[in-house]
Protein backbone atom coordinates (compact mmCIF):
# COMPACT_ATOMS: atom_id res chain seq x y z
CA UNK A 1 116.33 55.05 129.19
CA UNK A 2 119.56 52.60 129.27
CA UNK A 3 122.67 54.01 128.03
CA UNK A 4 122.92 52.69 124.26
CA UNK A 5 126.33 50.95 123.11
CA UNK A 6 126.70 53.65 120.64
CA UNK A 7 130.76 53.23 120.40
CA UNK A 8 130.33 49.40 119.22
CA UNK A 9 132.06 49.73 115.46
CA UNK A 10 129.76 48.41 112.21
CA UNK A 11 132.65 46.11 111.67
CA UNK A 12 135.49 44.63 113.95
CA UNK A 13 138.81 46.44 114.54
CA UNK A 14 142.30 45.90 115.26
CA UNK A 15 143.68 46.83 119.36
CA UNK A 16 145.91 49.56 118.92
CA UNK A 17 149.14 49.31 121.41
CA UNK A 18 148.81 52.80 122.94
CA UNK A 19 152.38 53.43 124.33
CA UNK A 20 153.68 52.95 120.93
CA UNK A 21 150.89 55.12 119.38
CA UNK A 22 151.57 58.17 121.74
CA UNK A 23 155.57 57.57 120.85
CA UNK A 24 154.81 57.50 117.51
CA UNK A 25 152.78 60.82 117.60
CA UNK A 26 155.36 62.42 119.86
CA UNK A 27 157.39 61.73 117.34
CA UNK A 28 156.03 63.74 114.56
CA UNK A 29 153.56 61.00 113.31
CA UNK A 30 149.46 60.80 112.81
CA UNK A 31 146.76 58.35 113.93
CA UNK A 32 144.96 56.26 111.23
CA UNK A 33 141.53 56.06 110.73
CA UNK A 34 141.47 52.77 111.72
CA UNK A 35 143.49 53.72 115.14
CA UNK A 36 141.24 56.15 116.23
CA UNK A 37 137.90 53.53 115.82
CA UNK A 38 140.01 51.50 117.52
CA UNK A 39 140.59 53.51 120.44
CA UNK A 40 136.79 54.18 120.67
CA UNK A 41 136.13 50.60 120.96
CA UNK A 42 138.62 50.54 123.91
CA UNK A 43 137.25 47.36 126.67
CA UNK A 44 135.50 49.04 129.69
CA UNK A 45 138.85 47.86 132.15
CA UNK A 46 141.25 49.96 129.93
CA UNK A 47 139.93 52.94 129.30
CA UNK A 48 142.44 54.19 132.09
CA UNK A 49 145.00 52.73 130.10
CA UNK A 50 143.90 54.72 127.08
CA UNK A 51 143.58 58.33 129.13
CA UNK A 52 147.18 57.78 130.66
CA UNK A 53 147.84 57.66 126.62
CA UNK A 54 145.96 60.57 125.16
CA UNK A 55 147.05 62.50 128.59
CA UNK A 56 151.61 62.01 128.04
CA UNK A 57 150.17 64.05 124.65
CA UNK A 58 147.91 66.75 126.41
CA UNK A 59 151.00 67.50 129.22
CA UNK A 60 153.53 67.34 126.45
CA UNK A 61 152.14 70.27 124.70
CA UNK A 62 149.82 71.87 127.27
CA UNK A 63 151.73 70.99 130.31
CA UNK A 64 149.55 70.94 133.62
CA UNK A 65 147.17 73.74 132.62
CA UNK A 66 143.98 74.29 132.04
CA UNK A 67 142.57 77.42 129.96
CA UNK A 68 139.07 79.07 131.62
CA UNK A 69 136.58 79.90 129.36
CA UNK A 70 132.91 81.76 130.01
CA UNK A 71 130.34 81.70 128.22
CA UNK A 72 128.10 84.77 127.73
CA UNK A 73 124.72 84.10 126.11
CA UNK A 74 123.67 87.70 124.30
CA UNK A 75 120.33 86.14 122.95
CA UNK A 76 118.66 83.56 123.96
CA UNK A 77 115.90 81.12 122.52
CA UNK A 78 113.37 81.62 119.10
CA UNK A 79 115.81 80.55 116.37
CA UNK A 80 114.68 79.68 113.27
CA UNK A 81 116.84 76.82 112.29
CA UNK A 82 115.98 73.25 113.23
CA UNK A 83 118.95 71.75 114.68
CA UNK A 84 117.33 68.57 116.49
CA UNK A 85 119.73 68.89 119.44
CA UNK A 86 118.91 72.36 120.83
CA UNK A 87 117.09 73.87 123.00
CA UNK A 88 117.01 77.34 120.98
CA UNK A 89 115.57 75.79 117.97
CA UNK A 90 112.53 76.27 115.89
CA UNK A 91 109.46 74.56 117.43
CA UNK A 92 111.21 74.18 120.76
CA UNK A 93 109.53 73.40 123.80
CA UNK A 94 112.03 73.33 126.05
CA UNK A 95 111.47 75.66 129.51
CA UNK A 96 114.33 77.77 128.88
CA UNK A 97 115.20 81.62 128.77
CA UNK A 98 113.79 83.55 125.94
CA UNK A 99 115.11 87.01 126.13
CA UNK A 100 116.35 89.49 123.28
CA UNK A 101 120.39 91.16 123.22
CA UNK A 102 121.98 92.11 125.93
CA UNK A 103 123.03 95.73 126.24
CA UNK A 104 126.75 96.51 126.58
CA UNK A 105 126.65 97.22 129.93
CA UNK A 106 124.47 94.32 130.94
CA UNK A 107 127.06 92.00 129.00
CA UNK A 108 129.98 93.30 130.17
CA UNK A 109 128.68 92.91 133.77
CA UNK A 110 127.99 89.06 133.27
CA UNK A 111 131.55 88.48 131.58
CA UNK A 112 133.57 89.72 134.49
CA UNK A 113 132.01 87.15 136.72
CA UNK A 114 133.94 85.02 134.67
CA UNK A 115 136.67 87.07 134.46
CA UNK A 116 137.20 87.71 137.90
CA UNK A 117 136.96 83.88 138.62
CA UNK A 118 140.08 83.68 136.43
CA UNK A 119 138.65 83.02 132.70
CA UNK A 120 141.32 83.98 130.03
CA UNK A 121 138.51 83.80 127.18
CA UNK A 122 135.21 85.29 126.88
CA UNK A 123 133.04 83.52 124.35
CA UNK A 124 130.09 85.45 123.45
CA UNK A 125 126.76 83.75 121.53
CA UNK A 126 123.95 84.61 120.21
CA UNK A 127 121.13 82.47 119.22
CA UNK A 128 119.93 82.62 115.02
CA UNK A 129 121.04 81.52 111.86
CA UNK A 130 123.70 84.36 111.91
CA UNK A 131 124.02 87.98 112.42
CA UNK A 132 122.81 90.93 110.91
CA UNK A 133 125.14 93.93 110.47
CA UNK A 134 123.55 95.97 112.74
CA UNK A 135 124.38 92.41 115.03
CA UNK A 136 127.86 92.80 114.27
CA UNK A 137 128.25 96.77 115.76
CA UNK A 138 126.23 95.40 118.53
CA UNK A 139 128.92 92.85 119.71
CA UNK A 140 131.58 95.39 118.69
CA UNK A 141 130.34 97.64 120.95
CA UNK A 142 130.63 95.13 123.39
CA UNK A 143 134.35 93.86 122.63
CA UNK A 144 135.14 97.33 122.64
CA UNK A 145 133.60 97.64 126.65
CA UNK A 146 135.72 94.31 127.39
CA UNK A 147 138.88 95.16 126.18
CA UNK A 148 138.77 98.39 128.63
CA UNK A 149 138.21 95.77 130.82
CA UNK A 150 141.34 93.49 130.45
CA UNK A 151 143.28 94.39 126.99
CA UNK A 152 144.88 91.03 127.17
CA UNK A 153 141.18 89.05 127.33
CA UNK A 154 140.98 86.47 124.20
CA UNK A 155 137.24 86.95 123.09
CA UNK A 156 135.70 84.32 120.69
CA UNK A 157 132.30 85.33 119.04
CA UNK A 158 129.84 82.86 118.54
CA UNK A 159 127.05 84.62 116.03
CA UNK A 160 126.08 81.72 113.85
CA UNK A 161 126.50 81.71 109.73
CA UNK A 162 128.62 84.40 108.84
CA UNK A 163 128.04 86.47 105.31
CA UNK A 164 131.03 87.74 103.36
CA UNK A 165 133.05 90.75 105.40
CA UNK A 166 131.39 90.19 108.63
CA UNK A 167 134.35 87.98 109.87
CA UNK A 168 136.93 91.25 108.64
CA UNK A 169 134.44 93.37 110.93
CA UNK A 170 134.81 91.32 113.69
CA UNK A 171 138.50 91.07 113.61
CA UNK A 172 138.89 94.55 113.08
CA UNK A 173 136.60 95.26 116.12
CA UNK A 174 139.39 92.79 118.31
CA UNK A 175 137.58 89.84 118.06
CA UNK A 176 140.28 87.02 118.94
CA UNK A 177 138.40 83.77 117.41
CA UNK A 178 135.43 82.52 116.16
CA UNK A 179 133.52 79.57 116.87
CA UNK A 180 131.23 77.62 114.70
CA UNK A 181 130.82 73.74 114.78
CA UNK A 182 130.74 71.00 112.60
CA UNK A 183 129.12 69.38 115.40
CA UNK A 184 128.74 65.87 113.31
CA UNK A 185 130.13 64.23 110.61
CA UNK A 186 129.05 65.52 107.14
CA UNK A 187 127.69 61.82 106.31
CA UNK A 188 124.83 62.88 109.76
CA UNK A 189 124.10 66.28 109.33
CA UNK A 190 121.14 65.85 107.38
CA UNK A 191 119.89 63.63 110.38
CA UNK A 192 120.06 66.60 112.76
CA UNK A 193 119.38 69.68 110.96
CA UNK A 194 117.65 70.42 107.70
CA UNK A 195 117.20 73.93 107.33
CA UNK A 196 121.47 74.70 106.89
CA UNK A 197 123.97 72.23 105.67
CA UNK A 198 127.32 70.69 106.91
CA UNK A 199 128.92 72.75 104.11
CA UNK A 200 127.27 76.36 105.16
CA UNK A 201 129.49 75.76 108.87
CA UNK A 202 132.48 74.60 106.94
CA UNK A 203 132.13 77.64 105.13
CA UNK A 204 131.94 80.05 107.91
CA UNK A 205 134.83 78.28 109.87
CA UNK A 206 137.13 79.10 106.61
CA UNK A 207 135.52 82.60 106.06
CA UNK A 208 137.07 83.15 109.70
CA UNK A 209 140.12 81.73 109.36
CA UNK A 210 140.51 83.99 105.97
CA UNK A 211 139.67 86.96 107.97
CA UNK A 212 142.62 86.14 110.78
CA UNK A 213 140.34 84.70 113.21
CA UNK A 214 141.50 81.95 115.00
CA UNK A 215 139.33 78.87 114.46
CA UNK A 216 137.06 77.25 117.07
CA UNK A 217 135.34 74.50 115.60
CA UNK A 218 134.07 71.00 117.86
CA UNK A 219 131.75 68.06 117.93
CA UNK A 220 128.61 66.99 120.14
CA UNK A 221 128.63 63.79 120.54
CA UNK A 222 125.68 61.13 121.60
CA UNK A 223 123.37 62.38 118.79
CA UNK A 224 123.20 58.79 116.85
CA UNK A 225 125.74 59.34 114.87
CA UNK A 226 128.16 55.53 114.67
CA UNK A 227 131.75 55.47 115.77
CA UNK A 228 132.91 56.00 112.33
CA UNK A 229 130.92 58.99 112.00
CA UNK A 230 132.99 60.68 114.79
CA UNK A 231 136.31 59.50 113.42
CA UNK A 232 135.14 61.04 110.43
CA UNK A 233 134.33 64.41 112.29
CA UNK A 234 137.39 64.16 114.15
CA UNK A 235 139.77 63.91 111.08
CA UNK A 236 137.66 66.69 109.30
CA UNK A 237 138.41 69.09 112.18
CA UNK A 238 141.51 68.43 111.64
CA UNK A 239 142.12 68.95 107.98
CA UNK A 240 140.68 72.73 108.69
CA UNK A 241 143.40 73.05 111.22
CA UNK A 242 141.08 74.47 114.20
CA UNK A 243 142.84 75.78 116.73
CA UNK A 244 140.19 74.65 119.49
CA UNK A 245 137.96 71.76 119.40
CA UNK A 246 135.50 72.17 122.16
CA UNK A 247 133.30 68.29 122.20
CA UNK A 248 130.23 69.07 123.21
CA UNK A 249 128.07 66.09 124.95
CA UNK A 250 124.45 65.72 124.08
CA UNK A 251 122.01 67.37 126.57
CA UNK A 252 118.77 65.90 125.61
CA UNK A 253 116.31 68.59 126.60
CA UNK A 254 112.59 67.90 126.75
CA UNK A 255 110.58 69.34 124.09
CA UNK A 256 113.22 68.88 121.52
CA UNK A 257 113.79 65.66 118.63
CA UNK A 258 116.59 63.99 120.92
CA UNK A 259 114.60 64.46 124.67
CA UNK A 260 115.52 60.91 126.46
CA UNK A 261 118.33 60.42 124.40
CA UNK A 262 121.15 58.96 126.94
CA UNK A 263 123.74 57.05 124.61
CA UNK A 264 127.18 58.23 126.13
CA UNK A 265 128.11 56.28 129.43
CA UNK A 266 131.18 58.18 131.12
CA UNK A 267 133.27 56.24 129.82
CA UNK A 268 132.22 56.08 126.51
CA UNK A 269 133.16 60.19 127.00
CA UNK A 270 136.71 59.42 128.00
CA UNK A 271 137.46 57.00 125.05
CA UNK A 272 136.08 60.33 122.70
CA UNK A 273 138.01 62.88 124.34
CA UNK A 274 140.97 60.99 124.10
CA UNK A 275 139.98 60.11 120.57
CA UNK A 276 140.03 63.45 119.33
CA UNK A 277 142.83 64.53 121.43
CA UNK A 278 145.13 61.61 119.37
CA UNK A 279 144.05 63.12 116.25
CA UNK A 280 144.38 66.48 117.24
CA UNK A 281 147.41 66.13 119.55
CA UNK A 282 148.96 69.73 119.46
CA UNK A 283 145.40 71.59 119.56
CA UNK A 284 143.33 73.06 122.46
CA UNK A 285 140.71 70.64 123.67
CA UNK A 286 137.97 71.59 125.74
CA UNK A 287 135.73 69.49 127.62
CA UNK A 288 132.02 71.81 126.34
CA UNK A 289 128.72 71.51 126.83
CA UNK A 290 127.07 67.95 128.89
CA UNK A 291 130.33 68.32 130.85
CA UNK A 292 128.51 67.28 134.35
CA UNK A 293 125.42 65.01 132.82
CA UNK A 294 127.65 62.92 130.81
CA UNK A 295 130.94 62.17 132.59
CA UNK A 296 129.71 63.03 135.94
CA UNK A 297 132.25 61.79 138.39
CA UNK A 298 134.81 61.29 136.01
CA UNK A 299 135.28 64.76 135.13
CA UNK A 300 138.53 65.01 136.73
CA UNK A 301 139.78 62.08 134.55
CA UNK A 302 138.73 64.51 131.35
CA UNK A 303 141.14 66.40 132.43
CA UNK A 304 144.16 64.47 131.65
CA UNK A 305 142.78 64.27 128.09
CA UNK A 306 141.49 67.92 127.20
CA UNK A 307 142.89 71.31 128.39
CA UNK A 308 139.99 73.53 128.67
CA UNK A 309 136.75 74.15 130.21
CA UNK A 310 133.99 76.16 130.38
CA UNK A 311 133.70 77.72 133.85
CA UNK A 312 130.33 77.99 135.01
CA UNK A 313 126.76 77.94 133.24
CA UNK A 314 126.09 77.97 129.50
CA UNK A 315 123.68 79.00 127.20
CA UNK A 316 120.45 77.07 128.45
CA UNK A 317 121.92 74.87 131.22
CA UNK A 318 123.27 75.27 134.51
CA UNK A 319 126.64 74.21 135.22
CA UNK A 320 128.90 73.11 138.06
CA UNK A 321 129.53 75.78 140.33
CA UNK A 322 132.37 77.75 139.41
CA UNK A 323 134.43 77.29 142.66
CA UNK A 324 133.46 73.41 142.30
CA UNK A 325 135.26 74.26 139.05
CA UNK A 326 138.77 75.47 140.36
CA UNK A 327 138.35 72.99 143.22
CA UNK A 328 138.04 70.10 140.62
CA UNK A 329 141.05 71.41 138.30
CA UNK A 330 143.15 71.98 141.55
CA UNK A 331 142.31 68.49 143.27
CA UNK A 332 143.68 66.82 140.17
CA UNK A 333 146.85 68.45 140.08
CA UNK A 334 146.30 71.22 137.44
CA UNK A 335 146.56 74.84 137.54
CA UNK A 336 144.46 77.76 135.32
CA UNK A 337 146.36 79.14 132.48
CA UNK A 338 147.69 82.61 134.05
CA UNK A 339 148.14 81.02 137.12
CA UNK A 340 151.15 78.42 136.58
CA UNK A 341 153.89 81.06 137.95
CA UNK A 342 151.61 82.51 140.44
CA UNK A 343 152.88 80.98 144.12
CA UNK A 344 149.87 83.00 145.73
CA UNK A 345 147.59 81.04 144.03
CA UNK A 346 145.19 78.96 145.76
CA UNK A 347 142.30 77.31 145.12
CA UNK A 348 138.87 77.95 146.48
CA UNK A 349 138.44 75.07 149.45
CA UNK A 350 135.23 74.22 150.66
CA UNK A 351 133.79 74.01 154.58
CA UNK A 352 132.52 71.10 155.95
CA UNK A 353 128.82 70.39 155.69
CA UNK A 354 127.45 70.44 158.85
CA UNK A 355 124.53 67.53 159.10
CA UNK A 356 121.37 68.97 159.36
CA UNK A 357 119.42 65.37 158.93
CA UNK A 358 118.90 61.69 159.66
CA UNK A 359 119.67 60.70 163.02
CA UNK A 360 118.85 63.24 166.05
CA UNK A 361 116.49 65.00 163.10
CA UNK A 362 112.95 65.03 161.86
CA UNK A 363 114.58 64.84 158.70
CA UNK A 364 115.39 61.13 156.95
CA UNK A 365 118.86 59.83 156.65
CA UNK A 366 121.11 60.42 153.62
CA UNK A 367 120.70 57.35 151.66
């Protein structure tokens, strides 16, 4: 299916000049509205223009680092909500992992792959509308085994709706954040999901900040929604002051509503990551799920926008390799956070290939 132009605005916008809109923010000031559709409707030949914009803002506040997260997926698959874009959902066929909660031990074990591999935040999820109580001791069981771990590890849970006093238990257990999405713009959500509303996740971001929890709130774009409709979910992330916006890229699974949906070209991914990072200049941005399907080879350019990744696999999908990972961050000319005073550190380099095909083989020829 050919990429859709998704990013073409319902009505015709103004250029923005982008050295004077990064001054102006450095300054103190905001985007408008109206800027940020703008800067999604950036021409094809200066989208370069517009990450060497968005990135003077990410290395003014984040410097050359980027923060390692891992994902650890507690239980996976037979959800009963019906969130069009996922792969857990009710009525899913998707071929992926079905399994029920991991046991401490068993999670602990998969989160110090990450951890080892130099990830400064463990995010742990759990498929379901949201957790039971007896859910909650469950993952405070497991906090408790990763903090003997590494006291200093930032762990964001990931549980789904959250009732009233679950968030206090989960800070009180050393939970660091909490992530919940708006994923769309309120003006969509009925499009994608019918059986919770835009205003139940707004809710459970605020019932986290009110409990201490630092808020982790994002976007997945390439679900239909218009340009507009991101601004909108852009600026709304914003007025709930999130402290990290992870933007999420569809990954149209078969045997869910959105299979064959390709509407994001690469570049269309750069103009949004550097959309949201002009909006949200001063907050954590992190390059989420689709990461590898959607930008592809222009992941290291995603870099100079957003300061964060997710190292490895995540919850239904492969992902790069993690030593592609740190090779990829390194190559570009950034270093993990943890690592920016460490002269000993080096990147993971790779060996030569040695050709095992095309001529002098019975194999064919790369081509």
């Amino acid at each position: 299916m050919a990429p859709q132009d998704t990013l073409t605005p319902a009505r015709t916008v103004d250029t923005v000049d982008l050295v004077a809109l990064a001054d102006r923010i450095l300054a103190g000031g905001k985007v408008t509205r109206g800027e940020a559709l703008a800067l999604l409707g950036t021409p094809d030949g200066d989208v370069l223009g517009l990450v060497q914009a968005a990135g003077r803002l990410r290395r003014h506040w984040f410097g050359n680092s980027v923060k390692l997260n891992y994902l650890v997926n507690l239980k996976s698959g037979l959800c009963a909500e019906d969130c069009g874009y996922c792969s857990q959902r009710l009525g899913s066929e998707a071929d992926v992992l079905t399994y029920s909660w991991l046991s401490t031990q068993e999670a602990v074990a998969v989160a110090r792959t990450g951890m080892d591999a130099g990830a400064r935040r463990v995010c742990l999820v759990s498929s379901g509308r949201g957790p039971s109580n007896r859910d909650i001791d469950r993952v405070s069981a497991i906090i408790d085994g990763l903090k003997e771990e590494d006291p200093d590890l930032e762990i964001c849970a990931c549980l789904g709706l959250l009732k009233d006093g679950q968030a206090e238990k989960l800070a009180a257990a050393g939970t660091d954040a909490y992530n919940h999405n708006l994923n769309t713009a309120e003006s969509h959500y009925d499009d994608i999901c019918s059986t919770h509303t835009y205003e139940d996740r707004a809710d459970t971001v605020r019932k986290a900040r009110q409990a201490g929890l630092s808020p982790c709130s994002g976007l997945i774009a390439g679900m239909g929604e218009t340009p507009e409709e991101l601004v909108d979910v852009a600026f709304a992330l914003r007025a709930m002051d999130a402290d990290s916006v992870p933007v999420n890229f569809l990954m149209p699974f078969e045997g869910t509503p959105l299979a064959g949906t390709h509407a994001l070209t690469p570049l269309d991914c750069l103009r949004i990551l550097a959309m949201v990072r002009f909006v949200n200049p001063d907050t954590e941005v992190r390059i989420a799920g689709g990461r590898e399907d959607n930008l592809r080879s222009l992941q290291p350019l995603g870099l100079e926008v957003a300061n964060s990744i997710f190292l490895g696999d995540y919850l239904t999908s492969e992902g790069q390799a993690g030593a592609a990972d740190l090779q990829m961050i390194a190559d570009a000319g950034f270093v993990p956070v943890g690592a920016e005073d460490d002269p000993a550190y080096v990147a993971p380099a790779a060996a030569p290939t040695v050709r095992r095909r095309g001529a002098g083989t019975d194999l064919a020829p790369n081509a």
